[in-house]
Structures are given as C-alpha cells and as structure tokens.
C-alpha atoms as a PDB file:
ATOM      1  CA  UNK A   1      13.105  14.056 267.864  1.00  0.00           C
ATOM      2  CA  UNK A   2      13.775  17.288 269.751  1.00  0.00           C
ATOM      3  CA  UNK A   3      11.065  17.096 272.237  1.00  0.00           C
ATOM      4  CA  UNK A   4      11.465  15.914 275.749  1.00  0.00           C
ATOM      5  CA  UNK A   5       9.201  13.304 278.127  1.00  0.00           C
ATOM      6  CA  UNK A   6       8.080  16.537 280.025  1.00  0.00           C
ATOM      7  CA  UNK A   7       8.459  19.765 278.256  1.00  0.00           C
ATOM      8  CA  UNK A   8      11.363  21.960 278.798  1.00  0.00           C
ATOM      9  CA  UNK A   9      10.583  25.604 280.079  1.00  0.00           C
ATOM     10  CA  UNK A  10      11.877  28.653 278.448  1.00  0.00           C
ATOM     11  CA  UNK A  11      11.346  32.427 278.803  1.00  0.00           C
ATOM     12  CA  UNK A  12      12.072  34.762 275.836  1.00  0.00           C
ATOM     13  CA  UNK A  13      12.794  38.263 277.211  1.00  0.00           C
ATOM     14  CA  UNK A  14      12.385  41.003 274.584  1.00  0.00           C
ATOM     15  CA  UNK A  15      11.170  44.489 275.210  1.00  0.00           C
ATOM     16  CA  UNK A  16       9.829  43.796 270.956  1.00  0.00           C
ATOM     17  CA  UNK A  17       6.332  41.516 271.212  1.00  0.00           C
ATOM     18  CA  UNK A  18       7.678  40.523 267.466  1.00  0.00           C
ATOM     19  CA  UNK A  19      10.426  38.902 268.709  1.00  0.00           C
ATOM     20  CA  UNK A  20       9.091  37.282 271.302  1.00  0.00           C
ATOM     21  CA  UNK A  21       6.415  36.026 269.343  1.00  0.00           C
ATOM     22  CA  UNK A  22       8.818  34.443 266.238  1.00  0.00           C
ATOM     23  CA  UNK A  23      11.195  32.432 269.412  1.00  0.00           C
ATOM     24  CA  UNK A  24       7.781  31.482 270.613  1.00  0.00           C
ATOM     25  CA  UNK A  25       7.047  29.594 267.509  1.00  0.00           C
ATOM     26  CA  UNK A  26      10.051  28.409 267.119  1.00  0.00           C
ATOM     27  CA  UNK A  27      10.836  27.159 270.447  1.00  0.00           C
ATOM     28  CA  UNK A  28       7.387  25.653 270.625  1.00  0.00           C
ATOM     29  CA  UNK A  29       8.150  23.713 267.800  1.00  0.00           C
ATOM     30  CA  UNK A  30      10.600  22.219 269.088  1.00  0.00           C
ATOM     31  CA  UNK A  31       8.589  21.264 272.496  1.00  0.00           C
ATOM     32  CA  UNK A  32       9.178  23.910 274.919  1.00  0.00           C
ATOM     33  CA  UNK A  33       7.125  25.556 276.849  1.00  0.00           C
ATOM     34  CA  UNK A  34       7.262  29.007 276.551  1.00  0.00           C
ATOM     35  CA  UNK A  35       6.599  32.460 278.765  1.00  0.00           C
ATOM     36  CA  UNK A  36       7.324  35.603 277.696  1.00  0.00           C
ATOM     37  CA  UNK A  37       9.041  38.916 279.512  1.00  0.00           C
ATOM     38  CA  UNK A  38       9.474  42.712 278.339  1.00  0.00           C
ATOM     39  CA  UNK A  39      12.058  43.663 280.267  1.00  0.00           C
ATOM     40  CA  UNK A  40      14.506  42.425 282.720  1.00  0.00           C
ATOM     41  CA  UNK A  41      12.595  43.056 286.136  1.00  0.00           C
ATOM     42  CA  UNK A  42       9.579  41.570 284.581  1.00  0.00           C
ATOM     43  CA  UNK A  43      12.005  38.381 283.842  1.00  0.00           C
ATOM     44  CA  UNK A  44      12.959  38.003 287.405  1.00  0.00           C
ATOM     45  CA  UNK A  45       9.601  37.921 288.601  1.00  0.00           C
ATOM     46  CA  UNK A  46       9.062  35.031 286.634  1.00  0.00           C
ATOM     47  CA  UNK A  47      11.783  33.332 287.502  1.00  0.00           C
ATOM     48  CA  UNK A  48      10.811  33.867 291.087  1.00  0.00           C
ATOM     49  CA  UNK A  49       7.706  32.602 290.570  1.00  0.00           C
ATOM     50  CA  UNK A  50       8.674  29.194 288.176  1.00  0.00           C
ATOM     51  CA  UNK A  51      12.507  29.503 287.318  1.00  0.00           C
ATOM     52  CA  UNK A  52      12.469  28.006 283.596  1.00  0.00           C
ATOM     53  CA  UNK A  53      14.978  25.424 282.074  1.00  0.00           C
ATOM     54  CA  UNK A  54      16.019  27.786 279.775  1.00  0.00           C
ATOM     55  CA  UNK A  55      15.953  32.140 279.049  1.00  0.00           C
ATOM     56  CA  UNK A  56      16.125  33.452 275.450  1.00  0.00           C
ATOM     57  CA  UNK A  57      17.370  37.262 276.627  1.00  0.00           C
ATOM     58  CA  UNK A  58      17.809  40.389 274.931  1.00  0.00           C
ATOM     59  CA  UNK A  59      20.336  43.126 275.438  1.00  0.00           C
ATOM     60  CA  UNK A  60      18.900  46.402 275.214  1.00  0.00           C
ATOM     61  CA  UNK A  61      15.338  46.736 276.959  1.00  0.00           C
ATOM     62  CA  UNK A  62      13.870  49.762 279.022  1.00  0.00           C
ATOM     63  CA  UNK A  63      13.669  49.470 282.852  1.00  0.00           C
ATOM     64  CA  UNK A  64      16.226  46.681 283.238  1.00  0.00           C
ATOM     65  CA  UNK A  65      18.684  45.235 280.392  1.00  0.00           C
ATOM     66  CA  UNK A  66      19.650  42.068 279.679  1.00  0.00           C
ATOM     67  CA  UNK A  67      23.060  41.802 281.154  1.00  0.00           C
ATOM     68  CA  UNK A  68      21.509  43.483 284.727  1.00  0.00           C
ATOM     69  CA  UNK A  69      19.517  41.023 284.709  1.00  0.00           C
ATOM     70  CA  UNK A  70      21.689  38.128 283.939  1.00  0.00           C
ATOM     71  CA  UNK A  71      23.827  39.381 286.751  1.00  0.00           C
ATOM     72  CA  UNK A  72      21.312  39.886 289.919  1.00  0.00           C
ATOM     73  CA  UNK A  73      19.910  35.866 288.019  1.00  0.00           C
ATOM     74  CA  UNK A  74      23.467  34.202 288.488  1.00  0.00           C
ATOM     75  CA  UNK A  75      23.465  36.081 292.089  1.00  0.00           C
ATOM     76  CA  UNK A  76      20.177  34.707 292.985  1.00  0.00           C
ATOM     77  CA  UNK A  77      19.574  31.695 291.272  1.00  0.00           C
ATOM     78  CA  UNK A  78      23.546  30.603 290.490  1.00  0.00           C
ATOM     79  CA  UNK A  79      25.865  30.065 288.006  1.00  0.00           C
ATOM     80  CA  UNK A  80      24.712  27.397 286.042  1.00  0.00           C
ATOM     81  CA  UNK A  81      20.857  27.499 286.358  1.00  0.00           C
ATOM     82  CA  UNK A  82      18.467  28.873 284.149  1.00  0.00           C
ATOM     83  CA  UNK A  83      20.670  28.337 280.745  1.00  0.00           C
ATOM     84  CA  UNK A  84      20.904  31.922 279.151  1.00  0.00           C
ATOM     85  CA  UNK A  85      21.263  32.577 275.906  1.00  0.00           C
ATOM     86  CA  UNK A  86      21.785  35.811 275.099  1.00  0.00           C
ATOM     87  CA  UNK A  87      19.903  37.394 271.413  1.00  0.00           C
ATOM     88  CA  UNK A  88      20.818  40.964 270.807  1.00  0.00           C
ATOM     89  CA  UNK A  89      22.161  42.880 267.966  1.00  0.00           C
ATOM     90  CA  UNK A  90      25.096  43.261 270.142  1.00  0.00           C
ATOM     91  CA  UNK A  91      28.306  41.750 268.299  1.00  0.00           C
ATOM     92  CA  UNK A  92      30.888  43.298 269.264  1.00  0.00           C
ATOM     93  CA  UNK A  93      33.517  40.893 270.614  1.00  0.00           C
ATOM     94  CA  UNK A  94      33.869  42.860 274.210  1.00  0.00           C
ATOM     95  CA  UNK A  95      29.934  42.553 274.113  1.00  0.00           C
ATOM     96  CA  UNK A  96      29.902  38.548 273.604  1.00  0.00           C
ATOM     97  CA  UNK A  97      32.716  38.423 275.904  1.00  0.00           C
ATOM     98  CA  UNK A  98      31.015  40.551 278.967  1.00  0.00           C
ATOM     99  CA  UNK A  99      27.823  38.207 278.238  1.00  0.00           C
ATOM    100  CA  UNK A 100      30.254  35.166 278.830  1.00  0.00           C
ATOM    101  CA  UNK A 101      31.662  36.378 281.848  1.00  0.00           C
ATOM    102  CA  UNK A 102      28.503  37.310 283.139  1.00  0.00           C
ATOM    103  CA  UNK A 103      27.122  33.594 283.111  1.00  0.00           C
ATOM    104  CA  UNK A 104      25.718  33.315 279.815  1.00  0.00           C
ATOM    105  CA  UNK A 105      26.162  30.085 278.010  1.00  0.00           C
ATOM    106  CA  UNK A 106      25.725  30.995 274.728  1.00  0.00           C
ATOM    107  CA  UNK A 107      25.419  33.940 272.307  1.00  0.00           C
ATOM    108  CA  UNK A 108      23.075  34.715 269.087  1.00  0.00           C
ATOM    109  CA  UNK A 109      22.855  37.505 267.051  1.00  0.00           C
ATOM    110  CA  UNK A 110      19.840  39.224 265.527  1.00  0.00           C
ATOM    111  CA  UNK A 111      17.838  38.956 263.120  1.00  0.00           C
ATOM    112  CA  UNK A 112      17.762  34.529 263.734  1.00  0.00           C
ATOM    113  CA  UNK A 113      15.854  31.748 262.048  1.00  0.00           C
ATOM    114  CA  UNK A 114      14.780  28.699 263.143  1.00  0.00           C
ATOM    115  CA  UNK A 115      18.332  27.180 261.954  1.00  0.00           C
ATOM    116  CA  UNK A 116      20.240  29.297 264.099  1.00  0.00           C
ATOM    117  CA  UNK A 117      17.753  29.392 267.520  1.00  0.00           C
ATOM    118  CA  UNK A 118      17.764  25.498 266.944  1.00  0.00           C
ATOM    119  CA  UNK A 119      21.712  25.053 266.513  1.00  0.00           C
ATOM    120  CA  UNK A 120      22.389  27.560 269.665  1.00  0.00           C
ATOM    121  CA  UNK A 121      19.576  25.624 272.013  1.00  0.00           C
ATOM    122  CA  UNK A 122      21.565  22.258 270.808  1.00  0.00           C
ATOM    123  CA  UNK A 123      24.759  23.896 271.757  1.00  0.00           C
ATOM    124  CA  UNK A 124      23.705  24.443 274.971  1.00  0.00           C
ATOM    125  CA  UNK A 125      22.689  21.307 275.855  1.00  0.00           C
ATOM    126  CA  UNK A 126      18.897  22.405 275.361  1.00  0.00           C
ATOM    127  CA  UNK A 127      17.808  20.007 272.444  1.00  0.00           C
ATOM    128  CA  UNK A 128      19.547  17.170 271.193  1.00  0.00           C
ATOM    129  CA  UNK A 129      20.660  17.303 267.456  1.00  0.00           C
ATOM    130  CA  UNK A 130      18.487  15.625 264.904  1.00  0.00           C
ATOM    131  CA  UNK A 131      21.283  15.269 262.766  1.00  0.00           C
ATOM    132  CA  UNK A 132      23.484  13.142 264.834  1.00  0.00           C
END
C-alpha cells in the first residue's frame, strides 16, 4: 500500500486551479496530504508556515515562477528538503537540465495521469512501488 503511518505533506503549485485540483486527487489517493499554491511567492509562504514533505511545482506562473522559487527554497530551506518535482510543459532538455541543477529531484511533463504522477513520486522516494 502507498500510504504512510502519518500522512506525507505535499503542495501542488500551479497558477491553473485545474491542475491543482487533478494532483490533488491523485496525490490524495495515494495518502498525502495536500495544500495548494498559485504562484511561487504564495508557495513560500507556505512553506514558511508548514514546509511539506513534498512540492508538485509548475514552471510558468505570474508573480513568481517555478524555478525562482525553487531557487530562493534550496537557499532557505536547503538542498535536499522539500522534494521538488517539477510539472511544466517545459521539455526542452536545457529546461530539465536547469530544473536539475537548480535542486529539483525529478521532472514530469504535462498533460500527466495518475500512472505517471504515481511512477515520478515513487522515483523520488515519495511512495513506495506497489509493484515490487
């Protein structure tokens, strides 16, 4: 089973409420516990407030993106805490590759499923895989 003792946290950061609200689903599914951001800054508040296991993070939002974001995280929270994976329809390699290098630990694209979300969160150490 995917789910933990206590639940792990994640926040999905999406400037789209659609998006956020399919990884919700999906994520809660699979036993996290879920908050939701619109944009970078509104991301780091939260993580202020409660810093989260995990951040499902977008690219491209208004007021801060995701990469600004990821980098003023890893500068105040370090390099290995939350776990980030980026979602964005950014797929160019040098995209995926500044993402890396920025402290991201893993990398989905857009449009996902529950398949893929699942499979990257097991990847990153986030849920263990039913399969093995």
């Amino acid at each position: 089973m995917s789910e933990r003792a206590s639940a792990a946290t994640c926040l999905v950061v999406d400037d789209s409420r659609v998006v956020r609200k399919a990884a919700r689903r999906i994520l809660e599914k699979h036993g996290f516990q879920v908050q939701e951001a619109e944009n970078g800054e509104e991301a780091l508040t939260a993580c202020r407030h409660a810093l989260p296991d995990s951040i499902l993070l977008d690219w491209n939002m208004p007021v801060m993106d995701g990469l600004q974001f990821l980098v003023e995280a890893r500068r105040e929270f370090g390099p290995d805490r939350p776990i980030v994976v980026f979602c964005t329809t950014e797929g160019a390699m040098d995209r995926i590759v500044t993402a890396l290098e920025a402290g991201a630990q893993e990398y989905v694209m857009k449009p996902f499923d529950e398949d893929i979300l699942r499979d990257k969160f097991v990847q990153a150490g986030l849920l263990q895989d039913d399969a093995a």
